[in-house]
Every structure is written in C-alpha cells, then in structure tokens.
C-alpha atoms as a PDB file:
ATOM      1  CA  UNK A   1       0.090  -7.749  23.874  1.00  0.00           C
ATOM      2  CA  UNK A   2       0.554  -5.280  26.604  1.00  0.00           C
ATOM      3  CA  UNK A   3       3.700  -3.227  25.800  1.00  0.00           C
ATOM      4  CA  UNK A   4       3.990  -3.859  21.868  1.00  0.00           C
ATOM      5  CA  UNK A   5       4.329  -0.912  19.531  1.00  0.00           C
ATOM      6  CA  UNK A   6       1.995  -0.775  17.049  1.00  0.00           C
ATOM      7  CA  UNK A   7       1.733   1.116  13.470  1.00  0.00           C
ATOM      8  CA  UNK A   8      -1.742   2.501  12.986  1.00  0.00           C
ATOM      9  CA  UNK A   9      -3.533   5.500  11.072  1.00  0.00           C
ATOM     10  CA  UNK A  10      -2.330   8.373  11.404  1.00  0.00           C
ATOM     11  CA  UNK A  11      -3.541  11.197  13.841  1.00  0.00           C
ATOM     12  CA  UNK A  12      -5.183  12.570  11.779  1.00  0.00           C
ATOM     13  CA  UNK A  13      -6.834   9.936  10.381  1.00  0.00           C
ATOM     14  CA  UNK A  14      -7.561   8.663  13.723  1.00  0.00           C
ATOM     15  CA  UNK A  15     -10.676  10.076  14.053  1.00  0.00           C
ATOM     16  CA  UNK A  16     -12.388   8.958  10.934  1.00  0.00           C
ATOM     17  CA  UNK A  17     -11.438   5.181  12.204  1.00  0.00           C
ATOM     18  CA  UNK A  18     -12.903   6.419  15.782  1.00  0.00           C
ATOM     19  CA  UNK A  19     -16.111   7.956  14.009  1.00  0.00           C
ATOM     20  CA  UNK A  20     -16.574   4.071  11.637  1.00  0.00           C
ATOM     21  CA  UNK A  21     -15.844   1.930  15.178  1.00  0.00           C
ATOM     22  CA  UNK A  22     -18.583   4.432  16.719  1.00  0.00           C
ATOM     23  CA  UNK A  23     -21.079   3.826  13.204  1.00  0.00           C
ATOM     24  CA  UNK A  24     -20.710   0.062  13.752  1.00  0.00           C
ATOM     25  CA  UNK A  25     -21.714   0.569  17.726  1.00  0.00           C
ATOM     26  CA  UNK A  26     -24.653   2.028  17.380  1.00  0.00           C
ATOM     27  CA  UNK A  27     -25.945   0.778  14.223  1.00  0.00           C
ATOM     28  CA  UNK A  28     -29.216  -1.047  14.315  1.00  0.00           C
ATOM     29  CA  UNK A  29     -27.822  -3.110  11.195  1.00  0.00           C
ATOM     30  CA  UNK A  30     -26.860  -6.386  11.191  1.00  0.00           C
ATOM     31  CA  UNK A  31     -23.874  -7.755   9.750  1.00  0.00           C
ATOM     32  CA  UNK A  32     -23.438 -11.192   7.907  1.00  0.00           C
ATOM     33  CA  UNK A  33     -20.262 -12.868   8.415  1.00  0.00           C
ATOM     34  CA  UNK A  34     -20.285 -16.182   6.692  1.00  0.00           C
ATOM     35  CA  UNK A  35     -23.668 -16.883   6.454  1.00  0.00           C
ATOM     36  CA  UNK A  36     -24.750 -15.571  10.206  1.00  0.00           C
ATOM     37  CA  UNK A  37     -26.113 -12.323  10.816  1.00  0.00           C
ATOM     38  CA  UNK A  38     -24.429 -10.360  14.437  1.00  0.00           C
ATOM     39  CA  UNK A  39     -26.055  -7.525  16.090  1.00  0.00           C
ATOM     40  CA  UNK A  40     -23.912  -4.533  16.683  1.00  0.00           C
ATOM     41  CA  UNK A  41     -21.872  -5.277  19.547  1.00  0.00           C
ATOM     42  CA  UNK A  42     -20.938  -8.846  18.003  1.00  0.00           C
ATOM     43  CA  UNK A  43     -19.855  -7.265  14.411  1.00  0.00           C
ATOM     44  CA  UNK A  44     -17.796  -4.675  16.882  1.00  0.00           C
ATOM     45  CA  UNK A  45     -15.757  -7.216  18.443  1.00  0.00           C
ATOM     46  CA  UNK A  46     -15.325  -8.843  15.573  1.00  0.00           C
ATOM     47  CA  UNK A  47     -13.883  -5.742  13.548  1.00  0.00           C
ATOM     48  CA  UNK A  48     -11.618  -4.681  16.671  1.00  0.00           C
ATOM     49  CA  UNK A  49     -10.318  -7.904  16.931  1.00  0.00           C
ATOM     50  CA  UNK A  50      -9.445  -7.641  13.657  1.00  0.00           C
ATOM     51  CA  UNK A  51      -8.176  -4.186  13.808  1.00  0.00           C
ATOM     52  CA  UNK A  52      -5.903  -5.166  16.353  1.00  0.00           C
ATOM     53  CA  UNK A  53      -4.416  -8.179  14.434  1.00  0.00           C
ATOM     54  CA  UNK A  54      -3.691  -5.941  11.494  1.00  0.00           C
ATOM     55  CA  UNK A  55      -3.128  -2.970  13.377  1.00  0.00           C
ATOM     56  CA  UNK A  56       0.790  -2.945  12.027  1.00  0.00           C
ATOM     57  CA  UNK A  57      -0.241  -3.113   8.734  1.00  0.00           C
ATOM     58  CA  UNK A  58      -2.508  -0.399   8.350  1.00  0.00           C
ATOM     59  CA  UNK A  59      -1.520   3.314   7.016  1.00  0.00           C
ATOM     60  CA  UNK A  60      -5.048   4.501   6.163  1.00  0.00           C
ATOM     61  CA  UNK A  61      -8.666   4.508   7.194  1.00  0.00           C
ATOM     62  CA  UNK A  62      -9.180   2.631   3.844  1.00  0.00           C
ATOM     63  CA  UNK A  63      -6.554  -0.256   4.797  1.00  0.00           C
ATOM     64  CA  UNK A  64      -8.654   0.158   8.091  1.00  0.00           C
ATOM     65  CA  UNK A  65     -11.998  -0.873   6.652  1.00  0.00           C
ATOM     66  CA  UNK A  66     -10.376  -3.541   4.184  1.00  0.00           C
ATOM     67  CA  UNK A  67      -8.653  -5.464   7.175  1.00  0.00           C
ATOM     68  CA  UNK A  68     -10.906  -5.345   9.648  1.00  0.00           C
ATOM     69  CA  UNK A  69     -14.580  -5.054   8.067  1.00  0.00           C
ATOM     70  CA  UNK A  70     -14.169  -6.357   4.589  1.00  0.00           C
ATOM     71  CA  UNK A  71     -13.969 -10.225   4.389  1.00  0.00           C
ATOM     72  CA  UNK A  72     -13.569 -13.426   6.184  1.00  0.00           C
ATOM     73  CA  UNK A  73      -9.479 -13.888   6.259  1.00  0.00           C
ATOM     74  CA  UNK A  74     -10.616 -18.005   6.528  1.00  0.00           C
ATOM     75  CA  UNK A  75     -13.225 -18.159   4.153  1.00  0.00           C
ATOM     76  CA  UNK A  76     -12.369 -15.087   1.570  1.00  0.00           C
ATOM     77  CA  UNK A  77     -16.538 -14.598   1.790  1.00  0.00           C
ATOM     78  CA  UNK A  78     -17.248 -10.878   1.998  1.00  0.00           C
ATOM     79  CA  UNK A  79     -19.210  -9.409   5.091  1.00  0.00           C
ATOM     80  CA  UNK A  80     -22.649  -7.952   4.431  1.00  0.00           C
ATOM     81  CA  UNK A  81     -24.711  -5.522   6.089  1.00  0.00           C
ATOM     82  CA  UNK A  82     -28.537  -5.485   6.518  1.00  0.00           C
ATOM     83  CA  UNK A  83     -30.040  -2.164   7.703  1.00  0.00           C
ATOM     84  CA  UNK A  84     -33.940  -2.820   7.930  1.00  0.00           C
ATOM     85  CA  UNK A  85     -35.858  -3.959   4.917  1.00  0.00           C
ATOM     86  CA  UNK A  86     -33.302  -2.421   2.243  1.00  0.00           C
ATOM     87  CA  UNK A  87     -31.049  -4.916   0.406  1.00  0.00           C
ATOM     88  CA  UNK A  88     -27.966  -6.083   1.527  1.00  0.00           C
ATOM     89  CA  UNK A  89     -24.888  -4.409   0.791  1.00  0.00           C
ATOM     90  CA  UNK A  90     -21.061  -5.247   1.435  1.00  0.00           C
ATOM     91  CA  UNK A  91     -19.710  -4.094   4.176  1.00  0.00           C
ATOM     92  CA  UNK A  92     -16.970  -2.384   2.699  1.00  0.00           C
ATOM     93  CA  UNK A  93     -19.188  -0.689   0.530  1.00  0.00           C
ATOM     94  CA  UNK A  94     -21.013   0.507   3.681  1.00  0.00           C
ATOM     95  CA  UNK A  95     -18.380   1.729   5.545  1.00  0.00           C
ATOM     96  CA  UNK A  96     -16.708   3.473   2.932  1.00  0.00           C
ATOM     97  CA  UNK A  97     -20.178   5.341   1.899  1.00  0.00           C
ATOM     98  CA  UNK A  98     -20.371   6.467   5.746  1.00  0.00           C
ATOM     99  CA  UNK A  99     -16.281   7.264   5.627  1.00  0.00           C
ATOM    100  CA  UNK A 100     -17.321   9.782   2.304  1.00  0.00           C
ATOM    101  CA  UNK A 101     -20.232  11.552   4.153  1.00  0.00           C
ATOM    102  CA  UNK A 102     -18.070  11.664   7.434  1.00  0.00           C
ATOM    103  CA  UNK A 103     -14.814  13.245   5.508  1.00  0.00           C
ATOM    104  CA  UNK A 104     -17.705  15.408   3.342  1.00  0.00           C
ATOM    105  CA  UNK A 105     -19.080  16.400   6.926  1.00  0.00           C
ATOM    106  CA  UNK A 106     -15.752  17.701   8.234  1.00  0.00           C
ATOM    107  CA  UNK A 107     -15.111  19.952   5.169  1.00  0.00           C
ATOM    108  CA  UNK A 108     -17.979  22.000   5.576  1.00  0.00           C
ATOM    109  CA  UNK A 109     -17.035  22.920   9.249  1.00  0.00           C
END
C-alpha cells in the first residue's frame, strides 16, 4: 500500500536483510516450495512478497528469515534449498548459515 508505515529491521540490521535478499538473487540454487523447485528470481518474489506481508511484524533479521523464507504459511511445509548435487537443506537453515558468515564477515573489517 502506497503511503502505509511500516515496522521493519532496524538500520542497522538493514543491511544484513539487504545482503540475504541479494544471496537469494544471485544464487544458482533452487528452492522447493511445496514440492516445486523455483529458480532464483521466482524464490525472490516469493520471499519479498512475503517480507512485505510481515514487514510490521518483524524486529530482527532472524524474524526476517522465519517470515519470509522459512515455511509455507498455507501448508506449514518447510522450504528447501538445492545448490548443485549437495543434499537439500532447509531454507532457514541456509539463510541463517549465510547470515553467520555475513555478520562473521563484518567483524573482521
């Protein structure tokens, strides 16, 4: 909605969301949302649409991964990534491994 006032992470978590939206872009992963497997840009518009929805209800780049790239909110199933030939993983689990090197990253600068 054009005009609204939203909650979201703040500032200074901003960028870690901006960094995960920018790891789901270019990934050449696929994501499984109930049963289908989306290329990149598809599992992007998914997760901003999501992010959007939620947007007033998250406070943290965690509560931004577990809204927006964690599960189906109609069929409780939980999104999976596949990233070549190595097993699938959750999505959460995913994002919040490339959240820890990101945040690890930063420290050391």
């Amino acid at each position: 909605m054009t005009g609204s006032v939203y909650a979201d992470v703040p500032a200074a978590q901003r960028n870690e969301v901006n960094h995960l939206i920018h790891f789901v872009k270019t990934t050449s992963c696929k994501m499984n949302r109930n049963g289908q497997y989306h290329d990149a840009a598809a599992a992007l518009a998914h997760i901003q649409k999501k992010y959007d929805y939620f947007r007033n209800k998250i406070s943290t780049t965690e509560q931004f991964i577990e809204l927006s790239a964690t599960k189906s909110t109609m069929s409780g199933h939980y999104y999976t990534v596949k990233c070549g030939n190595a097993p699938p993983l959750r999505a959460q689990d995913w994002l919040l491994r490339e959240l820890k090197k990101f945040r690890r990253g930063k420290r050391t600068s």
